[in-house]
N, C-alpha and C. Protein backbone atom coordinates (compact mmCIF):
# COMPACT_ATOMS: atom_id res chain seq x y z
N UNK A 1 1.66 -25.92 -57.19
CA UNK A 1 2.05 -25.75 -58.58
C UNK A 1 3.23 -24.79 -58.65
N UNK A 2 4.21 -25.18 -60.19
CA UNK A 2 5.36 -23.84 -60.18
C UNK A 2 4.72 -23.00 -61.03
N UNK A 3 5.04 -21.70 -60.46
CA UNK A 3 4.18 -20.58 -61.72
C UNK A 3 5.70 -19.76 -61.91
N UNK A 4 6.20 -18.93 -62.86
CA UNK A 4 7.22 -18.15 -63.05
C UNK A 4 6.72 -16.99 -62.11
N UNK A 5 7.14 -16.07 -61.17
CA UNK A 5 6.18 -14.64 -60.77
C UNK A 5 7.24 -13.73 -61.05
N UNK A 6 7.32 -12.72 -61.86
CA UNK A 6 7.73 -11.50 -62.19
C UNK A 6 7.44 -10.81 -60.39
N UNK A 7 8.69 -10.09 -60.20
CA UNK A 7 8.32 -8.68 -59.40
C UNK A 7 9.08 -7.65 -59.49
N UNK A 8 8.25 -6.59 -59.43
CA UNK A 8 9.15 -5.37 -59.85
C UNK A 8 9.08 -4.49 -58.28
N UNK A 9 10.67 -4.29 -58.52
CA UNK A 9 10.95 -3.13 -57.47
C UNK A 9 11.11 -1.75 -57.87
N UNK A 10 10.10 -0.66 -57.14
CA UNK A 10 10.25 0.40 -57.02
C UNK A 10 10.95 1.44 -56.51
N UNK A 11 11.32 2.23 -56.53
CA UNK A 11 11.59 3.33 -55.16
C UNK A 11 11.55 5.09 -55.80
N UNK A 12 11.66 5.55 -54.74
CA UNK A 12 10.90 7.12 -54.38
C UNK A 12 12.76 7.53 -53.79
N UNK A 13 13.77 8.60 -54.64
CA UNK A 13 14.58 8.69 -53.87
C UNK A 13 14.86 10.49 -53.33
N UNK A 14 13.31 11.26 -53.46
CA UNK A 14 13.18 12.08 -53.12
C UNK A 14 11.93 12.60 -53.04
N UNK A 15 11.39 13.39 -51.82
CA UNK A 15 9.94 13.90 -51.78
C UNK A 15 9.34 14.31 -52.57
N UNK A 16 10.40 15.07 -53.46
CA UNK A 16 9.73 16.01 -54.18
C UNK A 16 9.22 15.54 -55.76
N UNK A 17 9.23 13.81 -55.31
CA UNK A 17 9.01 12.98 -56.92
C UNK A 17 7.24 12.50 -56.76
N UNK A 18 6.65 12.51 -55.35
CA UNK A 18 6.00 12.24 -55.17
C UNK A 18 4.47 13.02 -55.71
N UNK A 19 3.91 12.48 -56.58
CA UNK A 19 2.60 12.52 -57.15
C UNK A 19 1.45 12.25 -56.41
N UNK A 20 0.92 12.93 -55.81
CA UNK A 20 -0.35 12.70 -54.94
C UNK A 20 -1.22 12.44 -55.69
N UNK A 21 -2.48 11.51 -55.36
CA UNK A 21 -3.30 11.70 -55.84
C UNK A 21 -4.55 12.19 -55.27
N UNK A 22 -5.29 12.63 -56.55
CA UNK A 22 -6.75 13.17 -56.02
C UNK A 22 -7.63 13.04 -54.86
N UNK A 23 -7.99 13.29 -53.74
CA UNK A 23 -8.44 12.84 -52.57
C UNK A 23 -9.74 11.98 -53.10
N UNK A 24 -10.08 11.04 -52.42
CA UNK A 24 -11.11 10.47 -52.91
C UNK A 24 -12.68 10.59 -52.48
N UNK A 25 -13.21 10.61 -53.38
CA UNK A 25 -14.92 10.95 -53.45
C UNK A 25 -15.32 10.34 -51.55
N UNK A 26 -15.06 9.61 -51.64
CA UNK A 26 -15.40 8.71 -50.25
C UNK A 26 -14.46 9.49 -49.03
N UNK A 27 -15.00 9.98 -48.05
CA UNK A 27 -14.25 10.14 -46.77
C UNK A 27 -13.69 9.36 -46.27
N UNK A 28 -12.07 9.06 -46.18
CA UNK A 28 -10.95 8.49 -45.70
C UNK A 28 -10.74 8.70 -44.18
N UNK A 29 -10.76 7.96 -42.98
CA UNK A 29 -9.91 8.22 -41.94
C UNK A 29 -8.83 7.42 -41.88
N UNK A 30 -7.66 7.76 -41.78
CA UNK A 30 -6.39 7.14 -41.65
C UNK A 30 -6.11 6.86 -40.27
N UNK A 31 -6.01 5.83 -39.76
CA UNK A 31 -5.81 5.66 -38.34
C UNK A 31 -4.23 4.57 -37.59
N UNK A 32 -3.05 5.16 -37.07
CA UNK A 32 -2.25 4.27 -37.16
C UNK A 32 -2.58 3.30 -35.52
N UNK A 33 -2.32 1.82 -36.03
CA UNK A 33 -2.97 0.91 -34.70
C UNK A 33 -1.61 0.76 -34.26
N UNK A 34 -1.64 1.62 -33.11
CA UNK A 34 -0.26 1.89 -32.36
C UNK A 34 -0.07 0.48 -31.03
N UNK A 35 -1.17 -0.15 -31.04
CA UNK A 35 -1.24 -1.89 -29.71
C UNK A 35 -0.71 -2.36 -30.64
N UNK A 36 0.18 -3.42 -31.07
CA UNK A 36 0.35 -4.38 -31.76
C UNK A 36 -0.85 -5.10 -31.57
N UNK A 37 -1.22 -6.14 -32.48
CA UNK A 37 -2.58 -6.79 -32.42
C UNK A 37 -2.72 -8.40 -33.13
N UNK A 38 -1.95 -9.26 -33.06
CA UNK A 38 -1.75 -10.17 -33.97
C UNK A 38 -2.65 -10.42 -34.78
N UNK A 39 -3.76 -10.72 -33.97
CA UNK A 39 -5.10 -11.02 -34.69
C UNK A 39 -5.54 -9.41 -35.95
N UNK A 40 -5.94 -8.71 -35.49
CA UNK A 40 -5.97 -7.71 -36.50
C UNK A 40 -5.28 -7.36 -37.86
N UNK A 41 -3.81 -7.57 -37.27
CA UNK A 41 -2.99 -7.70 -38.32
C UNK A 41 -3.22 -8.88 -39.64
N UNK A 42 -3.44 -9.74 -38.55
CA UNK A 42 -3.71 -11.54 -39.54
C UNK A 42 -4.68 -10.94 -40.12
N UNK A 43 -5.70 -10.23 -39.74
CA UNK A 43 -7.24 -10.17 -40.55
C UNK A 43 -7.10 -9.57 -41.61
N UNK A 44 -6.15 -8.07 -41.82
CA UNK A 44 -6.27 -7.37 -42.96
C UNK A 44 -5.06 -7.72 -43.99
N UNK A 45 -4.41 -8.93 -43.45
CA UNK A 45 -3.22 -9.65 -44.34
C UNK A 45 -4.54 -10.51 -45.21
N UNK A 46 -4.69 -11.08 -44.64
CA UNK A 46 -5.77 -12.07 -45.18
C UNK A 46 -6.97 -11.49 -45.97
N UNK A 47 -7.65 -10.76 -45.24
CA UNK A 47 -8.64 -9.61 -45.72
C UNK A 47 -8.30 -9.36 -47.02
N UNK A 48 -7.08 -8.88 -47.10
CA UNK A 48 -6.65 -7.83 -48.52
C UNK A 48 -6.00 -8.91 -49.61
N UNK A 49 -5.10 -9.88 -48.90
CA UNK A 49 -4.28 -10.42 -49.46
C UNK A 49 -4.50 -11.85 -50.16
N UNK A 50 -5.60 -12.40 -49.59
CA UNK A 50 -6.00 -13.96 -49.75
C UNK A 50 -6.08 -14.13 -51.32
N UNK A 51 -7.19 -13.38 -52.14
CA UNK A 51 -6.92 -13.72 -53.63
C UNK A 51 -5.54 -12.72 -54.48
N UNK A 52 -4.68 -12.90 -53.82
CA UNK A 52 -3.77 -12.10 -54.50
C UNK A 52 -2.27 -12.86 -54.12
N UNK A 53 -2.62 -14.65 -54.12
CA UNK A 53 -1.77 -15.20 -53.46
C UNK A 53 -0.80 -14.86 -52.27
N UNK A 54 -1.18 -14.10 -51.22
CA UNK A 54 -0.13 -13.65 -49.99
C UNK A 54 -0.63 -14.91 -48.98
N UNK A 55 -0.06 -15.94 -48.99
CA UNK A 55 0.33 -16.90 -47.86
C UNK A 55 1.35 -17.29 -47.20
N UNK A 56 2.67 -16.30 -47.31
CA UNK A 56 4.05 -16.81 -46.34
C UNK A 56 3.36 -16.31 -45.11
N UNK A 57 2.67 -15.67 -44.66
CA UNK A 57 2.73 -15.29 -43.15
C UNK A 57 1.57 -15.96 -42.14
N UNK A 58 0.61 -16.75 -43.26
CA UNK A 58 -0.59 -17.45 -42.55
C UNK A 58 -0.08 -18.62 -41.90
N UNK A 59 1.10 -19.55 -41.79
CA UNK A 59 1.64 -20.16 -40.62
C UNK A 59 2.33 -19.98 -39.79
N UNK A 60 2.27 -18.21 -40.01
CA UNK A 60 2.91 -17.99 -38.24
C UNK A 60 1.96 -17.98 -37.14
N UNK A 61 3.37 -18.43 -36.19
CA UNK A 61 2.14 -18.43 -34.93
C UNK A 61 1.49 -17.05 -34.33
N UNK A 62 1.14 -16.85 -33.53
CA UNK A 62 0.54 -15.95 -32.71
C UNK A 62 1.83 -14.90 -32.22
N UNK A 63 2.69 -15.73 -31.43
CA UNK A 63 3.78 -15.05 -31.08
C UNK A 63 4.94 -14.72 -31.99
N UNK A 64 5.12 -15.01 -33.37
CA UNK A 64 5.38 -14.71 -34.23
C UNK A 64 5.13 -13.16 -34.99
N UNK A 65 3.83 -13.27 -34.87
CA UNK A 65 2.62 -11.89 -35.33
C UNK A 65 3.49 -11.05 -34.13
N UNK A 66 3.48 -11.36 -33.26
CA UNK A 66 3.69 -10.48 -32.05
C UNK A 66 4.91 -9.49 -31.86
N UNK A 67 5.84 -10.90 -32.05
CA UNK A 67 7.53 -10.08 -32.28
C UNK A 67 7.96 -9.50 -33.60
N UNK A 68 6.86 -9.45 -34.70
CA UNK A 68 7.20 -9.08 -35.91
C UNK A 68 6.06 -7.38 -35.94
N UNK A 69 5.13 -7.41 -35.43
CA UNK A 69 4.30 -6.33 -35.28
C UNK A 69 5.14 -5.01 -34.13
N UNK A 70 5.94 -5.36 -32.70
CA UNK A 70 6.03 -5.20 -31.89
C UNK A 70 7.41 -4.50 -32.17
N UNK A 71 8.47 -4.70 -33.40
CA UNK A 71 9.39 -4.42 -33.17
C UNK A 71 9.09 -2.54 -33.42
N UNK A 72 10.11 -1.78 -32.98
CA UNK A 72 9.70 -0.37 -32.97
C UNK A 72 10.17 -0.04 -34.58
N UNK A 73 10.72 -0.26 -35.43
CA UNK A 73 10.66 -0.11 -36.62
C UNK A 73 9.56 -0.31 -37.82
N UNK A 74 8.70 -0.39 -37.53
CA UNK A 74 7.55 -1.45 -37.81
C UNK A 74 6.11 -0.11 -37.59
N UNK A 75 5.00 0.02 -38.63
CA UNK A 75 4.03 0.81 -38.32
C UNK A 75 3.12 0.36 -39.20
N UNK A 76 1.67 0.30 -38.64
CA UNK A 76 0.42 -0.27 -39.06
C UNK A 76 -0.49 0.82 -39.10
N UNK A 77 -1.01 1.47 -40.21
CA UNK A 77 -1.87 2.27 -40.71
C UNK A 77 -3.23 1.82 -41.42
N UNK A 78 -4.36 1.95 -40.97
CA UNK A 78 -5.48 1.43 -41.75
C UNK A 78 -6.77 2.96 -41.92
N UNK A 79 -7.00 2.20 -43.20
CA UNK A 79 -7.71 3.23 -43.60
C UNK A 79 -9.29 2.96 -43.20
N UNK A 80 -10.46 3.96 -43.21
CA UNK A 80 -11.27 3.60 -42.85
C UNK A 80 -12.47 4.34 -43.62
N UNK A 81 -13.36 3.88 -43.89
CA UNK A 81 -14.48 4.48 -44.68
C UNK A 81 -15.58 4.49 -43.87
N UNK A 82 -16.41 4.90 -43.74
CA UNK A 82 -17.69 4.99 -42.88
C UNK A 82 -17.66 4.14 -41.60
N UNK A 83 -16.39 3.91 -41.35
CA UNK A 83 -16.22 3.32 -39.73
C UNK A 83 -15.99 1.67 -40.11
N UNK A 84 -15.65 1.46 -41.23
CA UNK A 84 -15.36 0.41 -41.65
C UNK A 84 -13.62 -0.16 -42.53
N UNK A 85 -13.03 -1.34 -41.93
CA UNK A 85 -11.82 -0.83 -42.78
C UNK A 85 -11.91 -0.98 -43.97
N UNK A 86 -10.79 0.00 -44.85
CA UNK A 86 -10.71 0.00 -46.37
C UNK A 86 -9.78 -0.56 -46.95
N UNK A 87 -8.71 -0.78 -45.87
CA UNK A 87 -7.42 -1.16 -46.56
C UNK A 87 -6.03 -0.68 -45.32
N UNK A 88 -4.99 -1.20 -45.80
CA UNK A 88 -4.32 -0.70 -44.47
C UNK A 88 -2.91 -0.61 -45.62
N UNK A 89 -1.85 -0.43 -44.65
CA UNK A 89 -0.13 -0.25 -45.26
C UNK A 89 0.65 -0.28 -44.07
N UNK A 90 2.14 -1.47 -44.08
CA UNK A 90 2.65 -1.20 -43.18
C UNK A 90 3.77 -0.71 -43.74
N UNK A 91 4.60 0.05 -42.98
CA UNK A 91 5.88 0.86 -42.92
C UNK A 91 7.06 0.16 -42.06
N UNK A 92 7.98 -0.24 -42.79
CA UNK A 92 9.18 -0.51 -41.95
C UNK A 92 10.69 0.53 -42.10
N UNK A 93 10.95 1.02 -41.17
CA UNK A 93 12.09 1.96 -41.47
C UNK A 93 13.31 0.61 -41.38
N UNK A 94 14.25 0.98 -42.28
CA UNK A 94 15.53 -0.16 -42.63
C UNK A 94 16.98 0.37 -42.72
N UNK A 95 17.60 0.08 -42.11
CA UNK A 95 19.21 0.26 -42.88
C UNK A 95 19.42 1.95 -43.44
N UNK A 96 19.94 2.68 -43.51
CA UNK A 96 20.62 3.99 -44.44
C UNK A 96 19.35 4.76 -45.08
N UNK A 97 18.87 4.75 -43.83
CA UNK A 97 17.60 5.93 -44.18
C UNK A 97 16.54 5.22 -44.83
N UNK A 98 16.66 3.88 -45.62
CA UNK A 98 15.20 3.23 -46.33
C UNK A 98 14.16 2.89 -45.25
N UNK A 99 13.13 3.27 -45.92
CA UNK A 99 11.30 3.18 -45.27
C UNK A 99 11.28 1.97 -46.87
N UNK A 100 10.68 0.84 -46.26
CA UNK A 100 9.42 -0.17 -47.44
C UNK A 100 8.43 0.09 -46.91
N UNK A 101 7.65 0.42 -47.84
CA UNK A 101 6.17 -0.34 -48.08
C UNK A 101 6.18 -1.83 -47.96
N UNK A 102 5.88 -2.24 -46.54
CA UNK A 102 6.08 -3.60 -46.58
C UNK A 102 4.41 -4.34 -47.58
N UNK A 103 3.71 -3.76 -46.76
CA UNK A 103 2.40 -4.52 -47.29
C UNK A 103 1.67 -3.45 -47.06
N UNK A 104 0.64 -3.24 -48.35
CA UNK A 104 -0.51 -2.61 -49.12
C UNK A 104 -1.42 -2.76 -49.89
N UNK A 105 -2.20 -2.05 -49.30
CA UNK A 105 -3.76 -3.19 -50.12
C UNK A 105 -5.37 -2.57 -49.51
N UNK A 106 -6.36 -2.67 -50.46
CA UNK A 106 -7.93 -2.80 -50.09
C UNK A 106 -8.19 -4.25 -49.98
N UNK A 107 -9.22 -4.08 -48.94
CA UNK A 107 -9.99 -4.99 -48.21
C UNK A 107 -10.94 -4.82 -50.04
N UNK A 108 -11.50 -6.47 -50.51
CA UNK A 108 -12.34 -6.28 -51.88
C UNK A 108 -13.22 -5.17 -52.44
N UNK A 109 -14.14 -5.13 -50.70
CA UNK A 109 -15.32 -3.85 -51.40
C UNK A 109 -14.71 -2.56 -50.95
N UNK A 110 -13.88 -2.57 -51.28
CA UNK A 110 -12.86 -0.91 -51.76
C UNK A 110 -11.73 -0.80 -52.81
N UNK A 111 -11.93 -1.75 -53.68
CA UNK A 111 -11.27 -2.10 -54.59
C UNK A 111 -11.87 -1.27 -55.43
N UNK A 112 -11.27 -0.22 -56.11
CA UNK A 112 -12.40 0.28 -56.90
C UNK A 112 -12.96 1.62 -57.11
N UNK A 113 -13.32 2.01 -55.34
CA UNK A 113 -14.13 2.72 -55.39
C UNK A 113 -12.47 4.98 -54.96
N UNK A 114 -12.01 4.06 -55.58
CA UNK A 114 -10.95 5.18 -55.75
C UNK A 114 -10.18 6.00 -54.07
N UNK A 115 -10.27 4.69 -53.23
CA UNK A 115 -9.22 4.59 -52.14
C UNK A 115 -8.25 4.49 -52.24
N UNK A 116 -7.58 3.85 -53.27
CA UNK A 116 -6.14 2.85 -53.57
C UNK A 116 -5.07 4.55 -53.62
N UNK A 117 -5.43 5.34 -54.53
CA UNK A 117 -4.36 6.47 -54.97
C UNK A 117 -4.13 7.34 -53.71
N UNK A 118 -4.85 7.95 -52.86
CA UNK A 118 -4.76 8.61 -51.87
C UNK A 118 -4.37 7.36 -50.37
N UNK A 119 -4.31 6.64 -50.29
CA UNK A 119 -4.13 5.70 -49.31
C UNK A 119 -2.97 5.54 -49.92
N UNK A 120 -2.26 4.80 -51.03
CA UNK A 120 -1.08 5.31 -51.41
C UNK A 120 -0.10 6.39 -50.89
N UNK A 121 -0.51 7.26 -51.64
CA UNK A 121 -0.14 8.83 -51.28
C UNK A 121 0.20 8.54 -49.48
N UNK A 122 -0.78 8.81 -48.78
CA UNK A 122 -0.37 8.88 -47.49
C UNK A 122 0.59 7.93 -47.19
N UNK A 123 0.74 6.61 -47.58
CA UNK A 123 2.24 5.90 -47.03
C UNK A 123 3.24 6.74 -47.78
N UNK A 124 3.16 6.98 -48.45
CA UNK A 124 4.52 7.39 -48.84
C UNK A 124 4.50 8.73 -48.28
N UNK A 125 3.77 9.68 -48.11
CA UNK A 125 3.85 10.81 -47.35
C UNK A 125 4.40 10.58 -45.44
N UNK A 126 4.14 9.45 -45.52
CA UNK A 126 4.05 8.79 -44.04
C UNK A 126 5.49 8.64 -43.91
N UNK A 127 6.27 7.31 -44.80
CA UNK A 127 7.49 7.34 -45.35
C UNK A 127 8.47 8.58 -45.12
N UNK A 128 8.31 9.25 -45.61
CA UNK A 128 8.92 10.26 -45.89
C UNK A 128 8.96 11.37 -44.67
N UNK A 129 7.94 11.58 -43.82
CA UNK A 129 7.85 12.00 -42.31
C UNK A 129 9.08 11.27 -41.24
N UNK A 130 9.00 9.83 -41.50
CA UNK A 130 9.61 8.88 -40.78
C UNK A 130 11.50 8.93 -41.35
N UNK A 131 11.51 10.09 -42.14
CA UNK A 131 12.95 10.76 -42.14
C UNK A 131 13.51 9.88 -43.46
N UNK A 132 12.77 9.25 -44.30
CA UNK A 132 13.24 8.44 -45.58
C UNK A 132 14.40 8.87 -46.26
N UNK A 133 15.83 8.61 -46.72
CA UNK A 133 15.77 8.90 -47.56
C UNK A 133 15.15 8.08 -48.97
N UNK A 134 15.37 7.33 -49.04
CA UNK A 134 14.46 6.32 -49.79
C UNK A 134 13.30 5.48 -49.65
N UNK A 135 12.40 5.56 -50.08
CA UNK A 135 11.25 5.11 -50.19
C UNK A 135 10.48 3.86 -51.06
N UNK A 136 10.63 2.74 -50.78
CA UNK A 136 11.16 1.19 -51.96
C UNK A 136 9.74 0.24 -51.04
N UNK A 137 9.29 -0.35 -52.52
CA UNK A 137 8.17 -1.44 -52.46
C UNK A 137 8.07 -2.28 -53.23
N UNK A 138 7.79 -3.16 -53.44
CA UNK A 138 7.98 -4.52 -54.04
C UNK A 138 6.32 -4.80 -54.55
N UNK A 139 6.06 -4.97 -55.49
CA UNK A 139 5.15 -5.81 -56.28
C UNK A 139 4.78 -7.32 -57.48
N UNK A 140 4.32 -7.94 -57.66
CA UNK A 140 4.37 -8.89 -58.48
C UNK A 140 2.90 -9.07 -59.57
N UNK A 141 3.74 -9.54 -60.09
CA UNK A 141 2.40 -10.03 -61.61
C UNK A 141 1.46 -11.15 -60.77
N UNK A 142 1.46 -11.27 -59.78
CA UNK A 142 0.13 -11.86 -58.42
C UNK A 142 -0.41 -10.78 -57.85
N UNK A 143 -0.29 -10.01 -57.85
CA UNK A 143 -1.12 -8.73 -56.94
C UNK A 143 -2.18 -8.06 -58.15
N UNK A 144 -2.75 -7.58 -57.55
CA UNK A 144 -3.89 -6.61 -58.24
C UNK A 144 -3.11 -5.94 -59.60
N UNK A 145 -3.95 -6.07 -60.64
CA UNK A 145 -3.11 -5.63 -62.02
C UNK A 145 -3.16 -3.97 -61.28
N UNK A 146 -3.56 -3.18 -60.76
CA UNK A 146 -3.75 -2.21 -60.87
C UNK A 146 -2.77 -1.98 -59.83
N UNK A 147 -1.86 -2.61 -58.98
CA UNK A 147 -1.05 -2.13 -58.04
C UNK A 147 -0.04 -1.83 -58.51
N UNK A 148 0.91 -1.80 -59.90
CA UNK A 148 2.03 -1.60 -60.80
C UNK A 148 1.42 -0.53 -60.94
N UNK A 149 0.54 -0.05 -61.88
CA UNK A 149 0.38 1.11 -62.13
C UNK A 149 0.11 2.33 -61.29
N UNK A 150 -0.51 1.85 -59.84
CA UNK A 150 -0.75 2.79 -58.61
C UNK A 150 0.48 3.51 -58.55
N UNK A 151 1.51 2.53 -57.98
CA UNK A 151 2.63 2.71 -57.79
C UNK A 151 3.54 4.12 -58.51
N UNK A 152 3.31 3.55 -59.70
CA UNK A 152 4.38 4.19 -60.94
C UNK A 152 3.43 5.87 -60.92
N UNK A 153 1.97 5.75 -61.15
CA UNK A 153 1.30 6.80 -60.91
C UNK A 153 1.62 8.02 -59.54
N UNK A 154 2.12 7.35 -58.57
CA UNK A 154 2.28 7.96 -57.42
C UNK A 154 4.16 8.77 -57.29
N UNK A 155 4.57 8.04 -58.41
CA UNK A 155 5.83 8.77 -58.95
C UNK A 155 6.93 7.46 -58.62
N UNK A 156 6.77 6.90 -57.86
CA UNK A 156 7.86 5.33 -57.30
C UNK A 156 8.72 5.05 -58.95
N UNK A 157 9.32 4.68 -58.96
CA UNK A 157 10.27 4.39 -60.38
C UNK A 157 10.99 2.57 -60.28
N UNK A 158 10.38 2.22 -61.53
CA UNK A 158 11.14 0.76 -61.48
C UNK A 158 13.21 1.01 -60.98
N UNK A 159 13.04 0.52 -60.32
CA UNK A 159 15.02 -0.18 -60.06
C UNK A 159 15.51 -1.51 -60.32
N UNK A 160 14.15 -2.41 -60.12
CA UNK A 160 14.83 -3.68 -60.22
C UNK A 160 13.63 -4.57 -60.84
N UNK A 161 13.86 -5.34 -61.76
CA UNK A 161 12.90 -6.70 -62.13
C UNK A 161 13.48 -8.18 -61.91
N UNK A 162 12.45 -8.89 -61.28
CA UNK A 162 13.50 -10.17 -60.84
C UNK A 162 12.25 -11.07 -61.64
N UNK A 163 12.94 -12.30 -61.59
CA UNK A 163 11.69 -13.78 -62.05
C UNK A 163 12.22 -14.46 -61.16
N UNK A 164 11.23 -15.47 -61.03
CA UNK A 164 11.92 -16.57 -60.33
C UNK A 164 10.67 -17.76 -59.61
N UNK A 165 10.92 -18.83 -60.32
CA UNK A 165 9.72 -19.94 -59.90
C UNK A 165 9.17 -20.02 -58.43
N UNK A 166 8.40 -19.65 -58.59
CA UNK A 166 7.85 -20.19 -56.53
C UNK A 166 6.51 -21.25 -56.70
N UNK A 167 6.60 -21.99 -55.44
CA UNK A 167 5.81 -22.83 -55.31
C UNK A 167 4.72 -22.29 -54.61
N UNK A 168 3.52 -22.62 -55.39
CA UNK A 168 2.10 -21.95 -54.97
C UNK A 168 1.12 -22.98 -54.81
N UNK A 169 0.06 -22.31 -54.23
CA UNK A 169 -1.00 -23.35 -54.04
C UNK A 169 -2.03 -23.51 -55.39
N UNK A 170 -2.45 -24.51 -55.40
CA UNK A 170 -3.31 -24.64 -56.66
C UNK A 170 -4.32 -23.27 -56.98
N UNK A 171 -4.60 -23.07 -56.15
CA UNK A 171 -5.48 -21.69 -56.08
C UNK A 171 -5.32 -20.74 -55.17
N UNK A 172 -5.41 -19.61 -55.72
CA UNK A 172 -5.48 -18.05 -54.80
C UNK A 172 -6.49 -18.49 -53.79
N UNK A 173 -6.19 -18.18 -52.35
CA UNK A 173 -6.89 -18.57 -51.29
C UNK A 173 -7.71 -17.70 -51.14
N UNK A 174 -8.65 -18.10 -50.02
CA UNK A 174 -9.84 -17.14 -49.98
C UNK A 174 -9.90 -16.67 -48.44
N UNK A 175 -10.43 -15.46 -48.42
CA UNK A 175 -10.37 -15.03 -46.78
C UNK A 175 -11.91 -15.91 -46.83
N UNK A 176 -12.69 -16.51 -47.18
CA UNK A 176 -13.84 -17.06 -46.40
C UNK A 176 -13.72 -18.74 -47.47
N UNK A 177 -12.56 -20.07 -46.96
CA UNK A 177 -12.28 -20.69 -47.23
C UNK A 177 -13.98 -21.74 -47.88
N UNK A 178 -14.02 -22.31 -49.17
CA UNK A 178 -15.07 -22.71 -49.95
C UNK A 178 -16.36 -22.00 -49.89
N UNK A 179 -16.20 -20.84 -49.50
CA UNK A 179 -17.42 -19.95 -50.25
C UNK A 179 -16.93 -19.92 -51.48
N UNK A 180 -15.95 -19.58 -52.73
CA UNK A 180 -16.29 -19.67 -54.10
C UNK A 180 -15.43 -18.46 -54.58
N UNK A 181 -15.29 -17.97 -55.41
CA UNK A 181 -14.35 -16.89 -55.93
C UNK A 181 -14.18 -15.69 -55.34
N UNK A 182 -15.66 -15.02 -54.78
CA UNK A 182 -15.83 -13.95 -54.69
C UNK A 182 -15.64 -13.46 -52.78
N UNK A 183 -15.27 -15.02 -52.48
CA UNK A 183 -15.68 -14.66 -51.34
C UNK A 183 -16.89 -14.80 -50.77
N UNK A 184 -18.53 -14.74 -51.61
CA UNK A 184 -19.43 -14.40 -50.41
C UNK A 184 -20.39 -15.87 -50.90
C-alpha cells in the first residue's frame, strides 16, 4: 500500500542542550556488543522494530549484516534489565564531526515501563563522548507516538520535516509472524 510518512529530523548541536532524564525505577545495564553479530543485530531490529513498520533491512543477507555491523564507525549498545534485553541504539560517527542515532528502540515489554528516557540519554551522552559535534536522528509518524516526544524531551531540536509516499506492506509486521497483533 502507499501511505504519505511524515519524518522529522532532529539534532543536538551542543552538549550542553542535552536534558537527561530521570534514571529509571528499573535497574539498567548498558552493555556495548563490541563482536559484530548479524544474527543479534537482526533480532533486536526486528525485536523492536517489526510493529513500527522497519523492514528495509530484513532482506539483507547475512554478509550484508556483517559488512554493515563491522565497519569501525558503527556501535551497538543494548540495554538490559534483569539480564534480559530492553532495547538497544546504534551510533554511527559521519562526515564533520556528526554521530546519528541510527536506530533506537524497546524490545515491547519495556515499552512503558520508563527505559525509553534514560536509554535515550545515554546515546546521546555516548554521541557526544565519540567527539560529536552534532548529534542528528531521524523519526517518523510510523514509529512509536512517543519517540517524537522522547526525542524533543531529551533537548534534540526539529531541523528538518520531509513527506514523501513509500510503499509499505499491508500491515506492520510482526517479530512472531501470524501470532496476531500483540505478538504472543
Amino acid at each position: 500500500m502507499n501511505r504519505l510518512v511524515t519524518t522529522t529530523y532532529l539534532e543536538m548541536t551542543s552538549r550542553s542542550q542535552l536534558r537527561g532524564a530521570v534514571r529509571a525505577e528499573t535497574a539498567m545495564a548498558l552493555v556495548r556488543a563490541e563482536i559484530p553479530c548479524p544474527e543479534f543485530n537482526r533480532f533486536l531490529y526486528t525485536a523492536v522494530g517489526a510493529r513500527w513498520w522497519w523492514y528495509a533491512r530484513l532482506s539483507w543477507t547475512h554478509a550484508r549484516w556483517r559488512a554493515y555491523l563491522e565497519r569501525p564507525e558503527l556501535e551497538t549498545w543494548v540495554a538490559y534489565v534483569s539480564g534480559s534485553p530492553a532495547g538497544y541504539f546504534e551510533l554511527e560517527r559521519q562526515d564533520e564531526g556528526n554521530v546519528e542515532i541510527a536506530y533506537f528502540g524497546l524490545l515491547p515489554e519495556f515499552v512503558g515501563t520508563g527505559v525509553g528516557g534514560p536509554l535515550l540519554t545515554a546515546a546521546i551522552t555516548r554521541a557526544w563522548e565519540l567527539g560529536a559535534a552534532r548529534v542528528w536522528v531521524h523519526t517518523c509518524d510510523l514509529d512509536h507516538p512517543a519517540a517524537l516526544p522522547n526525542y524533543q524531551a531529551r533537548g534534540l531540536r526539529v531541523c528538518r520535516v520531509e513527506q514523501r509516499v513509500e510503499e509499505l506492506p499491508d500491515e506492520p509486521l510482526e517479530p512472531w509472524p501470524g501470532a496476531g497483533p500483540t505478538g504472543r
